[in-house]
Protein backbone atom coordinates (compact mmCIF):
# COMPACT_ATOMS: atom_id res chain seq x y z
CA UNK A 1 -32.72 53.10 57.91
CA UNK A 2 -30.57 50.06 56.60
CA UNK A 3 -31.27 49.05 52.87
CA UNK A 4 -32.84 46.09 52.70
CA UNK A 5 -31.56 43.10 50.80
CA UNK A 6 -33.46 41.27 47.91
CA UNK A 7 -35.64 38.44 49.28
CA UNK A 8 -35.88 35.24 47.33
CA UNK A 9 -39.39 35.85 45.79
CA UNK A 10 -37.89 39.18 45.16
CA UNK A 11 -35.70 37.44 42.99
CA UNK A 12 -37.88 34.77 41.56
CA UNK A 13 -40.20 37.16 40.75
CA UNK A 14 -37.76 39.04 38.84
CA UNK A 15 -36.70 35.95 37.19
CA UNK A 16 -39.61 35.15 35.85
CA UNK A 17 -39.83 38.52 34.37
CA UNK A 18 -37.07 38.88 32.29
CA UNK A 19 -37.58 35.14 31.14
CA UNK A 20 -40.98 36.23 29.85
CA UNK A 21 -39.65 39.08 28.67
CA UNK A 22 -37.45 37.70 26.34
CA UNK A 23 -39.92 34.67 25.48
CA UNK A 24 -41.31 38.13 23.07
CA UNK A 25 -38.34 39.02 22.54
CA UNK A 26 -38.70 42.36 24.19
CA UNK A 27 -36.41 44.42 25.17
CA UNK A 28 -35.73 46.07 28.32
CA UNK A 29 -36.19 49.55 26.92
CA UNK A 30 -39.64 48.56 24.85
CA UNK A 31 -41.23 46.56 28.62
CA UNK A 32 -40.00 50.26 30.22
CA UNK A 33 -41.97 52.60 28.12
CA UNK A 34 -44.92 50.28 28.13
CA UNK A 35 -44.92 50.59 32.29
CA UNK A 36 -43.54 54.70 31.70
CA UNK A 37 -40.36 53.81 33.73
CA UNK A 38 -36.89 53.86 32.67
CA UNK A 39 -35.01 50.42 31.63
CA UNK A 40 -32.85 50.65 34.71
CA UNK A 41 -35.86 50.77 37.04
CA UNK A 42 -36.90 47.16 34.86
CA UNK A 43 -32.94 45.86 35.43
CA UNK A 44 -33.96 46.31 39.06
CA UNK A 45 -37.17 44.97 39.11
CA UNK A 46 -35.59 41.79 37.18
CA UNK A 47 -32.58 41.64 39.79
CA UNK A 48 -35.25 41.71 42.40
CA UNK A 49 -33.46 44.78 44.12
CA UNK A 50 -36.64 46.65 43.82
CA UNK A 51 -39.98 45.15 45.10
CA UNK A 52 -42.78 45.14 43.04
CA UNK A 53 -46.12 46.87 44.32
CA UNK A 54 -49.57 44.44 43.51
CA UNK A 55 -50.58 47.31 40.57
CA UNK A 56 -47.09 47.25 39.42
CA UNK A 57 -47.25 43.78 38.90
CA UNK A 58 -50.94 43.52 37.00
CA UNK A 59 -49.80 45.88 34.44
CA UNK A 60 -46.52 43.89 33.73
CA UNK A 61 -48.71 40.81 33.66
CA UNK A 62 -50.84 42.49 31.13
CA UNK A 63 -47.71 44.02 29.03
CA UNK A 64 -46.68 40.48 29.04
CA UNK A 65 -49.54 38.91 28.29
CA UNK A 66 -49.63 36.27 31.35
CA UNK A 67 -51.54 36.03 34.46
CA UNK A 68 -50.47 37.32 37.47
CA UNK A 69 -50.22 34.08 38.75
CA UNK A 70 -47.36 33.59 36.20
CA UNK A 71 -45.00 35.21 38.27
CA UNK A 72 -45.41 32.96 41.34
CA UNK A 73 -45.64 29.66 39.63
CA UNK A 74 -43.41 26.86 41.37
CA UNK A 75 -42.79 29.13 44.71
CA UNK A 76 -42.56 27.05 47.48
CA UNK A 77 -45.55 27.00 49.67
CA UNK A 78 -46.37 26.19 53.09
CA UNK A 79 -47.16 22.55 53.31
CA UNK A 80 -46.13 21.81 49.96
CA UNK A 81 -42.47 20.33 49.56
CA UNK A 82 -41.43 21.15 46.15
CA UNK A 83 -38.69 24.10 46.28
CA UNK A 84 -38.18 27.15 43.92
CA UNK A 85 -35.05 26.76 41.18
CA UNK A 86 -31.86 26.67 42.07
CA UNK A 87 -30.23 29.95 41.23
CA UNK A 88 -27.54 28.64 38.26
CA UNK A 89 -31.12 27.33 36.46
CA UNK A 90 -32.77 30.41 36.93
CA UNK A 91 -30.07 32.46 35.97
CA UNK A 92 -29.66 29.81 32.58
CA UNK A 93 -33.07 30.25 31.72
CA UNK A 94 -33.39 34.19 32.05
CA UNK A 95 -30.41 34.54 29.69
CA UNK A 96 -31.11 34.95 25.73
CA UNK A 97 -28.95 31.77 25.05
CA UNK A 98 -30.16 29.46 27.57
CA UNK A 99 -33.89 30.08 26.45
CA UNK A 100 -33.20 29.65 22.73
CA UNK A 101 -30.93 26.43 23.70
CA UNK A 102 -34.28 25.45 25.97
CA UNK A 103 -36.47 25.96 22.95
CA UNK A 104 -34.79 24.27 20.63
CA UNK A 105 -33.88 21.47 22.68
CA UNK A 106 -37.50 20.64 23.38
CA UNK A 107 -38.57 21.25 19.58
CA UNK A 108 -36.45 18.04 18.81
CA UNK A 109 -39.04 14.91 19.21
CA UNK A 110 -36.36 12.20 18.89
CA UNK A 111 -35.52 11.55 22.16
CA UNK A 112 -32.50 9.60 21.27
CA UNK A 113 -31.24 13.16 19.62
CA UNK A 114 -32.05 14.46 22.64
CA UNK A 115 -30.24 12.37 24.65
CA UNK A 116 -26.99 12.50 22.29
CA UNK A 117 -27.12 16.29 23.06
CA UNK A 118 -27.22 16.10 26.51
CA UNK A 119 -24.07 13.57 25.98
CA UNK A 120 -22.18 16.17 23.84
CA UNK A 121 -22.86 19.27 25.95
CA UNK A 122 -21.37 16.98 29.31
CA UNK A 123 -18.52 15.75 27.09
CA UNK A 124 -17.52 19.27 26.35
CA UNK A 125 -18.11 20.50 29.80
CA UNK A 126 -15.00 18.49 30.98
């Protein structure tokens, strides 16, 4: 039997995952021994390698405290146009630094200061 390659939801529901995941600052080991797996079996489930059975998935929502609905927010669904992430802003926003620069960017209410950050991260991007 050929192993079977991640599919995108796969993916995106791993995504949003480890995003919550580190929202509580959780680690990889704690979200493990709350589901009574090991932390690698959770790296899989996050890299979407591993599919992710319907009870699976409710006690994850409850361990994160979201709805299962949470983990398919902003799929892509028949007859409605809007598409999932692109990959490079998933990835950002799963990793501990793009979250915390996501946070704090959107805790600053001047939207001029806003701006000049978004003109000083491009300017150093070059």
């Amino acid at each position: 039997m050929a192993k079977r390659s991640p599919t995108e939801i796969d993916r995106q529901v791993g995504v949003r995952i480890r995003v919550r995941r580190l929202m509580l600052d959780m680690s990889q080991e704690k979200l493990a021994a709350g589901l009574g797996l090991t932390f690698q079996q959770v790296q899989k489930y996050e890299k979407g390698s591993n599919r992710i059975g319907a009870g699976r998935l409710q006690q994850l929502a409850k361990i994160l405290e979201v709805p299962v609905s949470f983990f398919f927010e902003d799929f892509p669904t028949p007859g409605r146009t809007q598409a999932a992430l692109p990959s490079y802003i998933s990835d950002f926003l799963a990793s501990p630094d793009g979250l915390a620069l996501t946070e704090a960017f959107m805790s600053i209410s001047d939207a001029r200061q806003r701006r000049c950050l978004v003109i000083l991260a491009e300017a150093m991007a070059r």
